[in-house]
Protein backbone atom coordinates (compact mmCIF):
# COMPACT_ATOMS: atom_id res chain seq x y z
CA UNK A 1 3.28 -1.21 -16.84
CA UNK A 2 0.88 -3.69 -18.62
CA UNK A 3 2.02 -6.73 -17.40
CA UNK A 4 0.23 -10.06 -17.58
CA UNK A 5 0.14 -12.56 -14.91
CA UNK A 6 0.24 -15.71 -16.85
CA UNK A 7 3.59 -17.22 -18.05
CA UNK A 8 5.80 -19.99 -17.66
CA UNK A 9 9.54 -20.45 -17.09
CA UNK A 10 12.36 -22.99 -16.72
CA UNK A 11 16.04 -23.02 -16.72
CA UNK A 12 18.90 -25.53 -15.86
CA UNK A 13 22.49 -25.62 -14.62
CA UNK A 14 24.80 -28.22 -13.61
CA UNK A 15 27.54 -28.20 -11.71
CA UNK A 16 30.37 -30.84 -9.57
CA UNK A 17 27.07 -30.97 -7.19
CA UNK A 18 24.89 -32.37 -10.01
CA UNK A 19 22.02 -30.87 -11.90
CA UNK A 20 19.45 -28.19 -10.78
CA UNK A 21 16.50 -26.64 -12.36
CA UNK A 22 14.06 -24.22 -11.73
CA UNK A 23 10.46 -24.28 -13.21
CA UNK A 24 8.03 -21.14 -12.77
CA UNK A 25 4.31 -20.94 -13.19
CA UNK A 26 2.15 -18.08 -13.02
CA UNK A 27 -1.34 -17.25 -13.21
CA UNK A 28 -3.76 -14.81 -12.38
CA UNK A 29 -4.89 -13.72 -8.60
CA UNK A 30 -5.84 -11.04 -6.65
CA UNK A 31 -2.97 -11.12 -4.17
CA UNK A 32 0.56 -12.53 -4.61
CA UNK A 33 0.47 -16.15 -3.61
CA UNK A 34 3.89 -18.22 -3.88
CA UNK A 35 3.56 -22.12 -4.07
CA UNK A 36 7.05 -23.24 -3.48
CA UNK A 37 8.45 -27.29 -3.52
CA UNK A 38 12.15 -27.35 -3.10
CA UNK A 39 14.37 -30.68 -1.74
CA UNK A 40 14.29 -31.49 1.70
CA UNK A 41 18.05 -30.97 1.96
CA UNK A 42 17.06 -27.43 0.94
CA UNK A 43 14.82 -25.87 3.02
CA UNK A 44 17.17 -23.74 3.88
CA UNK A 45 16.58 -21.37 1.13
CA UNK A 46 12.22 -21.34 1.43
CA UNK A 47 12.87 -17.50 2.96
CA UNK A 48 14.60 -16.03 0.16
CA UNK A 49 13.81 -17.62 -2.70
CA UNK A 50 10.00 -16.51 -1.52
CA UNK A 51 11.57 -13.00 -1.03
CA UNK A 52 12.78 -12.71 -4.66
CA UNK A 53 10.00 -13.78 -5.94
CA UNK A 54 8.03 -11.18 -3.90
CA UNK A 55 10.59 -8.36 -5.11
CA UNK A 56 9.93 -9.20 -8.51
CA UNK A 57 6.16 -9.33 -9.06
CA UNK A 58 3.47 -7.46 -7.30
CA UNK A 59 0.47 -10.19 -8.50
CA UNK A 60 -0.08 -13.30 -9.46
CA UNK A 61 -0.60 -16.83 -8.01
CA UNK A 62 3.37 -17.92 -8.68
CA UNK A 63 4.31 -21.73 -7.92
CA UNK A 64 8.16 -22.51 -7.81
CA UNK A 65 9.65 -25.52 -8.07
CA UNK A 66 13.53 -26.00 -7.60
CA UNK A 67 14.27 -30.20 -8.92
CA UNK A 68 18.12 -31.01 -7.87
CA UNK A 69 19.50 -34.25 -8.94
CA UNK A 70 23.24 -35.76 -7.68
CA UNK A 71 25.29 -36.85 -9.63
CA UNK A 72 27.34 -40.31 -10.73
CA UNK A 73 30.54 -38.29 -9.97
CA UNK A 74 29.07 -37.21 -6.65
CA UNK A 75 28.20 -40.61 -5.37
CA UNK A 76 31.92 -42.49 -6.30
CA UNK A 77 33.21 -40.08 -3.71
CA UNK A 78 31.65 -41.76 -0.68
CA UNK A 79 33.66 -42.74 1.97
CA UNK A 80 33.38 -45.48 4.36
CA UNK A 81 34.85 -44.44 8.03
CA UNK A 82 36.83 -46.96 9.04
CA UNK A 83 38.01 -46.56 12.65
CA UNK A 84 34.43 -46.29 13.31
CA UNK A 85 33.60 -49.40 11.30
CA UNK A 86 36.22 -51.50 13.20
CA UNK A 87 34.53 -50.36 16.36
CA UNK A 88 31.54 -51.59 15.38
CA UNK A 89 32.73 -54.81 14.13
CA UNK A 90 34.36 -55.09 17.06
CA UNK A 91 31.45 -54.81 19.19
CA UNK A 92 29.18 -56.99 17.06
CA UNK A 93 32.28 -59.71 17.88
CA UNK A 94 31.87 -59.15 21.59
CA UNK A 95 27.82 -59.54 21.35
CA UNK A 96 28.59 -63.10 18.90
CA UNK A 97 30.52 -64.22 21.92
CA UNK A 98 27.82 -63.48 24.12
CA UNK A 99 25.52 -65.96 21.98
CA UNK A 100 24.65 -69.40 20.48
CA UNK A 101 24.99 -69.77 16.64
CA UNK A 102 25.27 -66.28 15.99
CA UNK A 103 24.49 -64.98 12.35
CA UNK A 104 27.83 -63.35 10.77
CA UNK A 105 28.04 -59.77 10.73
CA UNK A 106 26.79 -58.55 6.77
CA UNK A 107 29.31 -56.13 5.65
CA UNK A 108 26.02 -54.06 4.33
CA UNK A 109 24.92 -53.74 7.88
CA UNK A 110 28.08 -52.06 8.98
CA UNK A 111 27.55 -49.62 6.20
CA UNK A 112 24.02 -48.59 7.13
CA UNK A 113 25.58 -48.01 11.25
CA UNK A 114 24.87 -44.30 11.26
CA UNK A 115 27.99 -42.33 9.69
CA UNK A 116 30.26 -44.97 9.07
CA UNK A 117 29.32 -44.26 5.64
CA UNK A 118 30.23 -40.43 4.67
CA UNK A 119 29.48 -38.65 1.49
CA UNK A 120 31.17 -36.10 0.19
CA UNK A 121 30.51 -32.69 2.25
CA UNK A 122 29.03 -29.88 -0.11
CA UNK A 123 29.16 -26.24 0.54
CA UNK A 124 25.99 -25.26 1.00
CA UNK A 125 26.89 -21.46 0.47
CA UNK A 126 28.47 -22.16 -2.62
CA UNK A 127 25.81 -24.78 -3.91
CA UNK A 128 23.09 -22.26 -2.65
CA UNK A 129 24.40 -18.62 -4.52
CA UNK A 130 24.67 -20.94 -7.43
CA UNK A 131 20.83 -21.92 -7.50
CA UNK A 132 19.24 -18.32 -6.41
CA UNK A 133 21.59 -17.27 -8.98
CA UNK A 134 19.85 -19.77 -11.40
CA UNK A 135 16.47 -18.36 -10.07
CA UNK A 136 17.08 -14.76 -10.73
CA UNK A 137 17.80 -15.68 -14.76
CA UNK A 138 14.75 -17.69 -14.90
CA UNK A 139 12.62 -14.98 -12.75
CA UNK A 140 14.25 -12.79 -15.98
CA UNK A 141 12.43 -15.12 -18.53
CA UNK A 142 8.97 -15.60 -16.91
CA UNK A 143 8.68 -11.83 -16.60
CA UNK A 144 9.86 -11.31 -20.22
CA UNK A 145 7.21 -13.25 -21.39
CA UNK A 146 4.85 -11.35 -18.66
CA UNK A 147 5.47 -8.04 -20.80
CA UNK A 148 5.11 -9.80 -23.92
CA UNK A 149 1.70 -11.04 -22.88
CA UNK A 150 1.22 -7.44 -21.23
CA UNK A 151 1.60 -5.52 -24.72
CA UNK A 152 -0.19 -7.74 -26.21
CA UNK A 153 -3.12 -7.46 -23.78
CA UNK A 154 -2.92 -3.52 -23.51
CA UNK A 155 -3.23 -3.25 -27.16
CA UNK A 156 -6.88 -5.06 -26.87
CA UNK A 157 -7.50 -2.54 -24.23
CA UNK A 158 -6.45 0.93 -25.72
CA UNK A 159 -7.82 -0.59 -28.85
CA UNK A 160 -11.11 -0.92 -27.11
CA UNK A 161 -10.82 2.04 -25.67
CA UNK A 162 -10.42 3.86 -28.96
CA UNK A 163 -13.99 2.44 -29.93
CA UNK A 164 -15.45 4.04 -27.14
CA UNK A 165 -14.43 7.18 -27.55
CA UNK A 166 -15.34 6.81 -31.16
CA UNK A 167 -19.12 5.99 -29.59
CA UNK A 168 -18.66 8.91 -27.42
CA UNK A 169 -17.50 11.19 -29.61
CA UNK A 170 -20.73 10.68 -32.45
CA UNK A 171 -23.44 10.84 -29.40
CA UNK A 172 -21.97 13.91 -28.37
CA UNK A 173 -22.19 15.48 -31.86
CA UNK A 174 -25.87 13.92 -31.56
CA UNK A 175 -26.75 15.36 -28.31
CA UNK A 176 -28.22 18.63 -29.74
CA UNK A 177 -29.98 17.36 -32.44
CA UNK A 178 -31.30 14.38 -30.03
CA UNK A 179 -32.11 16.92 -27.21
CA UNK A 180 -34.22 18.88 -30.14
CA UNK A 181 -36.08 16.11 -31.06
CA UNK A 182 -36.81 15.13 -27.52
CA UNK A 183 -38.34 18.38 -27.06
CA UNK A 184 -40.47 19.02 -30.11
CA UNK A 185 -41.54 15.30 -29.41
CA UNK A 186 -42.82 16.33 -25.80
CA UNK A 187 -44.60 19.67 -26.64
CA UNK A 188 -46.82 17.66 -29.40
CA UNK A 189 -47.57 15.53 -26.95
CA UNK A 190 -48.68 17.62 -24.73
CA UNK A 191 -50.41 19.81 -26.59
CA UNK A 192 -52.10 17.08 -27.59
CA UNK A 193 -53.19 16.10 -24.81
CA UNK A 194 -54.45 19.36 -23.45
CA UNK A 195 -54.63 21.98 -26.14
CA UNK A 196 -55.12 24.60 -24.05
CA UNK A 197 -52.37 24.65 -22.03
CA UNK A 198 -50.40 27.64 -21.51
CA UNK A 199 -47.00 27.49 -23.86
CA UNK A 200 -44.80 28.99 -21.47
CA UNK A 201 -45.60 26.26 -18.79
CA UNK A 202 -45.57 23.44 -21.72
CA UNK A 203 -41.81 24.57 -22.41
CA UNK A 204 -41.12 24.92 -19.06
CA UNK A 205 -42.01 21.45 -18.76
CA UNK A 206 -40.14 19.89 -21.68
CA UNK A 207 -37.28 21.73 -20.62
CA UNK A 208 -37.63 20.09 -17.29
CA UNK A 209 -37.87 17.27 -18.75
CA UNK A 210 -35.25 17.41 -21.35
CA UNK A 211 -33.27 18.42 -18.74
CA UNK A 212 -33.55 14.89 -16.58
CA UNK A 213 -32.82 13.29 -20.25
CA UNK A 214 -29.34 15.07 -20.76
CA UNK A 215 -26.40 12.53 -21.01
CA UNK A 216 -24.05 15.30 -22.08
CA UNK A 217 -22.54 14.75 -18.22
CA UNK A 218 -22.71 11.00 -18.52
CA UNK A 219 -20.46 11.59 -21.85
CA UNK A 220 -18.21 13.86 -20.39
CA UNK A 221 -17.41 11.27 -17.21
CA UNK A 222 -17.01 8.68 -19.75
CA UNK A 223 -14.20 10.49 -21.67
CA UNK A 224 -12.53 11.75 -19.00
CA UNK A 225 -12.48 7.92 -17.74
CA UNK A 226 -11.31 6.51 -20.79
CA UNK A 227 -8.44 9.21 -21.07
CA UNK A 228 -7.42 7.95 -17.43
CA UNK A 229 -7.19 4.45 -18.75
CA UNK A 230 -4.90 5.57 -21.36
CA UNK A 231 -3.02 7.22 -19.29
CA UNK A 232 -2.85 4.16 -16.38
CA UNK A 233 -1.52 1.95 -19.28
CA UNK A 234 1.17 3.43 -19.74
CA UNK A 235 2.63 3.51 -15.86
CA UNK A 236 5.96 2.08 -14.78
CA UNK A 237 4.06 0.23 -12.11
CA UNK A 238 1.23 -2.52 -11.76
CA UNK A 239 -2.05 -1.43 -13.14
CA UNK A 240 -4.40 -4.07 -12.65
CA UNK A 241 -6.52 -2.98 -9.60
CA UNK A 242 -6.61 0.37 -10.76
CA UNK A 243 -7.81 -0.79 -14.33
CA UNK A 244 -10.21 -3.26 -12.58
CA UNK A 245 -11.55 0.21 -10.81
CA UNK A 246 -12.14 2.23 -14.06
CA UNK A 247 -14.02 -0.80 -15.54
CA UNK A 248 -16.81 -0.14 -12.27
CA UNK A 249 -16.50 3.31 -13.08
CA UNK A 250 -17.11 3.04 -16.76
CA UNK A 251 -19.51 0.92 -16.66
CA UNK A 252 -21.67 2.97 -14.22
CA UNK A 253 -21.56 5.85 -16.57
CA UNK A 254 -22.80 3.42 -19.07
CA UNK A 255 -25.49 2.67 -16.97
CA UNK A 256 -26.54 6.20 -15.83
CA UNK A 257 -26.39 6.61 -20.08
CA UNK A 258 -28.83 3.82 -20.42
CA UNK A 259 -31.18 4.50 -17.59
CA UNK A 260 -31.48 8.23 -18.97
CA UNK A 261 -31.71 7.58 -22.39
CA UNK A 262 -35.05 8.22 -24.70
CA UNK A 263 -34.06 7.94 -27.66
CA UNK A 264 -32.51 5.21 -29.82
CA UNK A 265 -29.63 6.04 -30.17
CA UNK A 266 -28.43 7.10 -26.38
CA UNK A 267 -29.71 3.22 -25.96
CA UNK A 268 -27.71 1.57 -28.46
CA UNK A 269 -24.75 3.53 -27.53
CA UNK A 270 -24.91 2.15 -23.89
CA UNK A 271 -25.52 -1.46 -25.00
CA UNK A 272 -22.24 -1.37 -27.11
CA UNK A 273 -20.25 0.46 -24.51
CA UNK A 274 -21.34 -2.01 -21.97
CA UNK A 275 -19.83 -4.59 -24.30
CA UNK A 276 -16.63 -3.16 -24.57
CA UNK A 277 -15.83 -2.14 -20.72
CA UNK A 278 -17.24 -5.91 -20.27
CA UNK A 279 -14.66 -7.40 -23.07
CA UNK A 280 -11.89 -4.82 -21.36
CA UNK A 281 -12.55 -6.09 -18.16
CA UNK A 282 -12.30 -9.77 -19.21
CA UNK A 283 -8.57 -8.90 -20.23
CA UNK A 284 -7.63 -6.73 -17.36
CA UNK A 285 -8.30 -9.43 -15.43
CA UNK A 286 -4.68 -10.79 -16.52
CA UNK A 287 -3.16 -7.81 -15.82
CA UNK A 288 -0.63 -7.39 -12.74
């Protein structure tokens, strides 16, 4: 499937808890790499948010960030413990007693003694199927708008591809009538040259020659690797590195049709289908 690697995603939910959020960012990479920021108070769930996000795309540099937020309701709950708040009191009075103009005991002081002060337990299980809940709707989005990216992206491709078979198709019409000219170019040439040569040997020659010339193989590799792109588009799986792969392919055949080519228009042919696999491969490179 063509499916791009940039997008962008966000979704909120609130709850007796408060209010959470999850915000998605992807971009392109050669390897899946997740960037992940949640709360301190939950860590808990690094593992598997980082294994849904690994069971839902294959590439991509994704960075996840999970914001969580109490709220007013939550905090009013607080409770103050207060058999271990009289114990503490208490034993500030014994210390007093112990000392000479002793400061009074600040109420706030009591409150900051280490749980005298409760909030409100939450249930972390609960609180926790809620958000990865949250992050499988919003792991929906960002992929929708992967594919829509995608389709748009593999259209520029099989578009381009269409091109280049159009090129390929005209130079092989024009391979006969280029190898022809090729050849009655060489034999005046060398005839020429050395008028006396024997015509059998100057036609074995060209033909030699002609022969090293011939792109009608470089043609034929070309189609049959455009036909695989077409075909690699349209997979129910990520395509990217095998695209990326046809591109080198392609544009080695390209080459090999440049190199060989004597005639102008085996060279113009290669310069254009060099700039397609190169405008191809520019978009590929957003491709999962």
């Amino acid at each position: 499937m063509a499916r791009s690697m940039t997008a962008f995603a966000r979704l909120e939910t609130t709850g007796p808890w408060g209010r959470a959020s999850w915000e998605l960012r992807s971009v392109n990479h050669r390897f899946l790499e997740v960037g992940l920021r949640l709360p301190e108070d939950l860590r808990l769930l690094d593992s598997e948010v980082r294994t849904r996000i690994a069971a839902r795309c294959a590439r991509g540099k994704v960075d996840c960030t999970l914001r969580f937020e109490a709220t007013t309701r939550s905090a009013t709950l607080l409770r103050v413990n207060t058999e271990l708040a009289q114990q503490v009191v208490t034993a500030a009075a014994a210390v007093a007693a112990l000392m000479t103009n002793a400061a009074p005991l600040n109420p706030l002081d009591v409150l900051r003694w280490p749980h005298v002060l409760e909030a409100p337990e939450v249930n972390f299980d609960e609180l926790g199927a809620t958000l990865l809940g949250l992050l499988e709707q919003a792991l929906d989005e960002l992929l929708a708008n992967r594919d829509r990216e995608g389709a748009k992206l593999k259209e520029l491709v099989l578009a381009r591809c269409a091109e280049m078979q159009a090129i390929t198709g005209t130079m092989r019409q024009r391979v006969p009538e280029i190898i022809a000219a090729l050849r009655g170019r060489h034999a005046a040439k060398i005839q020429d040259l050395a008028g006396a040569l024997d015509p059998v040997r100057v036609e074995q020659e060209s033909a030699l020659l002609i022969q090293r010339l011939d792109v009608a193989e470089e043609l034929d590799r070309l189609q049959t690797h455009l036909q695989e792109v077409q075909r690699v588009l349209h997979r129910e799986e990520a395509v990217g590195r095998r695209l990326d792969f046809l591109m080198q392919e392609l544009n080695r055949e390209a080459n090999t049709l440049g190199s060989k080519s004597a005639h102008i228009d085996s060279s113009s042919a290669a310069v254009d289908l060099k700039v397609l696999i190169e405008q191809i491969r520019e978009q590929i490179q957003n491709l999962e």
